[in-house]
N, C-alpha and C. Protein backbone atom coordinates (compact mmCIF):
# COMPACT_ATOMS: atom_id res chain seq x y z
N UNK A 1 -7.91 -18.26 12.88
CA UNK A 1 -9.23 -17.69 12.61
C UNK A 1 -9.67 -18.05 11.20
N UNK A 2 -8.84 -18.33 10.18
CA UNK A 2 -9.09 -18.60 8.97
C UNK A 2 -9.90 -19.90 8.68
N UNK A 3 -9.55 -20.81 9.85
CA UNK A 3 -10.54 -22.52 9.45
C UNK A 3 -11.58 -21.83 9.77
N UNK A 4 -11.98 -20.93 10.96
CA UNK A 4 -13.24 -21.04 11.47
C UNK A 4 -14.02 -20.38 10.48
N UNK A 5 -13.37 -19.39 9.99
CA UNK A 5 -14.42 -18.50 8.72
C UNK A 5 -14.59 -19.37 7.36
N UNK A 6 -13.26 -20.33 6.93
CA UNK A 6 -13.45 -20.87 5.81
C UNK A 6 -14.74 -22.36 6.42
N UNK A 7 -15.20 -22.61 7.34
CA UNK A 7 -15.85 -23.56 7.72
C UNK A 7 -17.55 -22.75 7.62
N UNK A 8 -16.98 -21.93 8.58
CA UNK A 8 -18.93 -20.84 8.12
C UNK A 8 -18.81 -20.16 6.72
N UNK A 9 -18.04 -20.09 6.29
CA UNK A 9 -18.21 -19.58 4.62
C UNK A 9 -18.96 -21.34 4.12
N UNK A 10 -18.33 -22.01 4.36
CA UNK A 10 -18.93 -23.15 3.54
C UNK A 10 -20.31 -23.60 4.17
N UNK A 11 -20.72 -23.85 5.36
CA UNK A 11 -21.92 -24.14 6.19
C UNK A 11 -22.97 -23.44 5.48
N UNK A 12 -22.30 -22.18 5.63
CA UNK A 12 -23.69 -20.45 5.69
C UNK A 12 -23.69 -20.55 4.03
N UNK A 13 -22.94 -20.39 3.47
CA UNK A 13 -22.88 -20.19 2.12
C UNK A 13 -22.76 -21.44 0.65
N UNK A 14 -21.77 -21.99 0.67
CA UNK A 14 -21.26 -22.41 -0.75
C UNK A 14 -21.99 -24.26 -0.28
N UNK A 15 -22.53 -24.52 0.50
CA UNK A 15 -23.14 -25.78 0.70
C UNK A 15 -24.70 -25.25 0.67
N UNK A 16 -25.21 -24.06 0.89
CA UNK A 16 -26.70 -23.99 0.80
C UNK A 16 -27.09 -23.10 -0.57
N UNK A 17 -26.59 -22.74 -1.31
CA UNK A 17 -26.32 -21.68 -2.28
C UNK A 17 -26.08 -22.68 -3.58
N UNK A 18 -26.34 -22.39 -5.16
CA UNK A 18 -25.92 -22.57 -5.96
C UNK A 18 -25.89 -20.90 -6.52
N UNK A 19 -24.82 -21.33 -7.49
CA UNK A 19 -24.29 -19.82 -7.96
C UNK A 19 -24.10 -20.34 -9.33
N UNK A 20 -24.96 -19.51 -10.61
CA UNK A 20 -25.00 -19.76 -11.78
C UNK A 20 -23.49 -19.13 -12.88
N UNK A 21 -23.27 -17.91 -11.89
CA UNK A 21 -22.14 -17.10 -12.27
C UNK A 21 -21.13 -17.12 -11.62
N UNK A 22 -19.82 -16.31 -12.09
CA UNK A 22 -18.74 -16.27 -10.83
C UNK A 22 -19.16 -14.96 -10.12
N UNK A 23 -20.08 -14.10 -11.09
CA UNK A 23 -20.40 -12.75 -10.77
C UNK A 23 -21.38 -12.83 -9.19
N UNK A 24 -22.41 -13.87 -9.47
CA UNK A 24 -22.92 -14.21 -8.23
C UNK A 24 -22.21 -14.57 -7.01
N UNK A 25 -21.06 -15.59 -7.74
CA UNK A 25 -20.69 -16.11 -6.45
C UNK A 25 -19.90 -14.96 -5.53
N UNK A 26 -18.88 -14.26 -6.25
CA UNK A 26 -18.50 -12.97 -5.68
C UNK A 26 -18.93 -12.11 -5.15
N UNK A 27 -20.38 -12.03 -5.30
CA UNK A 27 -21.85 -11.55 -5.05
C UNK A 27 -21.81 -12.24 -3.31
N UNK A 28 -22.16 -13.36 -3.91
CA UNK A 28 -22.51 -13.58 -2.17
C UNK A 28 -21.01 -14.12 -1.96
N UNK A 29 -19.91 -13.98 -1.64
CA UNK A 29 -19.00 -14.17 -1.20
C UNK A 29 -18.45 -12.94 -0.10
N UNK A 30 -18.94 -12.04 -1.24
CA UNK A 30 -18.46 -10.63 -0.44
C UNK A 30 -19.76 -10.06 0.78
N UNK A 31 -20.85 -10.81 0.38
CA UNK A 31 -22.18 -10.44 1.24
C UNK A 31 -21.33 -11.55 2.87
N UNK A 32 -21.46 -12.38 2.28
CA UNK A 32 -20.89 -13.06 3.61
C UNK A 32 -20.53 -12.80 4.30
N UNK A 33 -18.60 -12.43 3.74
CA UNK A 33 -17.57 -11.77 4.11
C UNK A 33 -18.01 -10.32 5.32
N UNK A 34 -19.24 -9.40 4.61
CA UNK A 34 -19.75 -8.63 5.08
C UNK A 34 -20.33 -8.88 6.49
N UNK A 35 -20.96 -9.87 6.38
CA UNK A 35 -22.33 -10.12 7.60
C UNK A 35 -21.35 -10.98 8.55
N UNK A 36 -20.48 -11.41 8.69
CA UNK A 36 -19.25 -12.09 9.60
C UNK A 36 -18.54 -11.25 10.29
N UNK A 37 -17.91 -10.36 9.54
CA UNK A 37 -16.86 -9.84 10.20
C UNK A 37 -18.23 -8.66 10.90
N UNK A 38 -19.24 -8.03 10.74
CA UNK A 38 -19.69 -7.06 11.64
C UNK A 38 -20.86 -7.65 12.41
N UNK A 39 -21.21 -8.91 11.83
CA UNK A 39 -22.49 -9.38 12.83
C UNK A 39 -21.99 -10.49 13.30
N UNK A 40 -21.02 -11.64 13.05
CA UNK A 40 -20.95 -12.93 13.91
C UNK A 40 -20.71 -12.89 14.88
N UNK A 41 -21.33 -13.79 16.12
CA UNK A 41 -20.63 -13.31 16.95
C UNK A 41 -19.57 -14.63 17.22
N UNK A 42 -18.37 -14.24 17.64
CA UNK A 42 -16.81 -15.33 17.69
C UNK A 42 -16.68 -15.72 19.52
N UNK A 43 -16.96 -17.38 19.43
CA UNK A 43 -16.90 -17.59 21.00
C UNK A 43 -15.28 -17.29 22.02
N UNK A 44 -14.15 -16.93 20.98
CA UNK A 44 -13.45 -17.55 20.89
C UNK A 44 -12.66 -15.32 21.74
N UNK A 45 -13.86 -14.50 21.19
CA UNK A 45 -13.99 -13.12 21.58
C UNK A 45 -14.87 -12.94 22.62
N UNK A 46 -15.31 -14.18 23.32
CA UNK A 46 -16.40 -13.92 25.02
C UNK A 46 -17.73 -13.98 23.48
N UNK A 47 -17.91 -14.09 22.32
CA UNK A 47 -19.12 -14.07 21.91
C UNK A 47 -19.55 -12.56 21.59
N UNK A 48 -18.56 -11.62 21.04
CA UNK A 48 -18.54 -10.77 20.39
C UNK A 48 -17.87 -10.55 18.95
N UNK A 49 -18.78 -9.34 18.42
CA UNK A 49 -18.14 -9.09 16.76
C UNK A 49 -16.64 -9.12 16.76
N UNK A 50 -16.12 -9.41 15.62
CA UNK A 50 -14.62 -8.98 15.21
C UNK A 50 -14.67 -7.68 15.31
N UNK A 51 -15.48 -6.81 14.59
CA UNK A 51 -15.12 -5.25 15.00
C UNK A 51 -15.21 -4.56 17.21
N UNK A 52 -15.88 -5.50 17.53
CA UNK A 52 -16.28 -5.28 19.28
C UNK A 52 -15.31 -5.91 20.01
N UNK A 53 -14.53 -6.92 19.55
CA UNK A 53 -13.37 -7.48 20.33
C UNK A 53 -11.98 -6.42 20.65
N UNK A 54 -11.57 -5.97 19.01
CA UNK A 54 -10.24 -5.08 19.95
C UNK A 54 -10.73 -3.45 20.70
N UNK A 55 -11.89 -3.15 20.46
CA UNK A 55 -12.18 -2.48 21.19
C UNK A 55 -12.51 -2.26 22.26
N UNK A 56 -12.89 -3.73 23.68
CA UNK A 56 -13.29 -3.73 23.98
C UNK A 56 -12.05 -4.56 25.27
N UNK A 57 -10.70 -4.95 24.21
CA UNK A 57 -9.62 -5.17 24.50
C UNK A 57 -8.78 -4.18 24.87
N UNK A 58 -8.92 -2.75 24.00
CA UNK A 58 -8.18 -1.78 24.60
C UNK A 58 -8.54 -0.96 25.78
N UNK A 59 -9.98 -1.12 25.96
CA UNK A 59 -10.65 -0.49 27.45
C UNK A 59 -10.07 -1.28 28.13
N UNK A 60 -9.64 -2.69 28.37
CA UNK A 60 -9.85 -3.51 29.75
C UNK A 60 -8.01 -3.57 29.60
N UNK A 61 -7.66 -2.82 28.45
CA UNK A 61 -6.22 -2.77 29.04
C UNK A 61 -5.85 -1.52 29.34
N UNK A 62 -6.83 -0.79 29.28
CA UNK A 62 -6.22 1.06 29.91
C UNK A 62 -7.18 1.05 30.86
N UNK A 63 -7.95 0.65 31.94
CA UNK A 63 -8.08 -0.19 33.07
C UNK A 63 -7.18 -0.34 34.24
């Protein structure tokens, strides 16, 4: 899971972005970090959030 996020960290972020500070860049590093893990959606989860996958894993295993 780590290529796929370090690949959309660079796409979404550090290739369309200049960052004058490190303060910025940490800035939007952590905004990223933010908007990924609760809004992306991962094909790799049927095309759901990281937070909607193990939840949605433990229904279809107490099923």
């Amino acid at each position: 899971m780590a290529d796929c996020f370090d690949l959309t960290l660079k796409q979404q972020l550090l290739w369309v972005q200049h960052f004058e500070t490190v303060e910025e860049l940490e800035h939007g590093l952590h905004a990223s970090t933010q908007r990924y893990n609760q809004q992306w959606l991962v094909s790799k989860n049927d095309y759901r959030t990281p937070p909607q996958a193990p939840a949605l894993l433990a229904l279809e295993s107490a099923a």
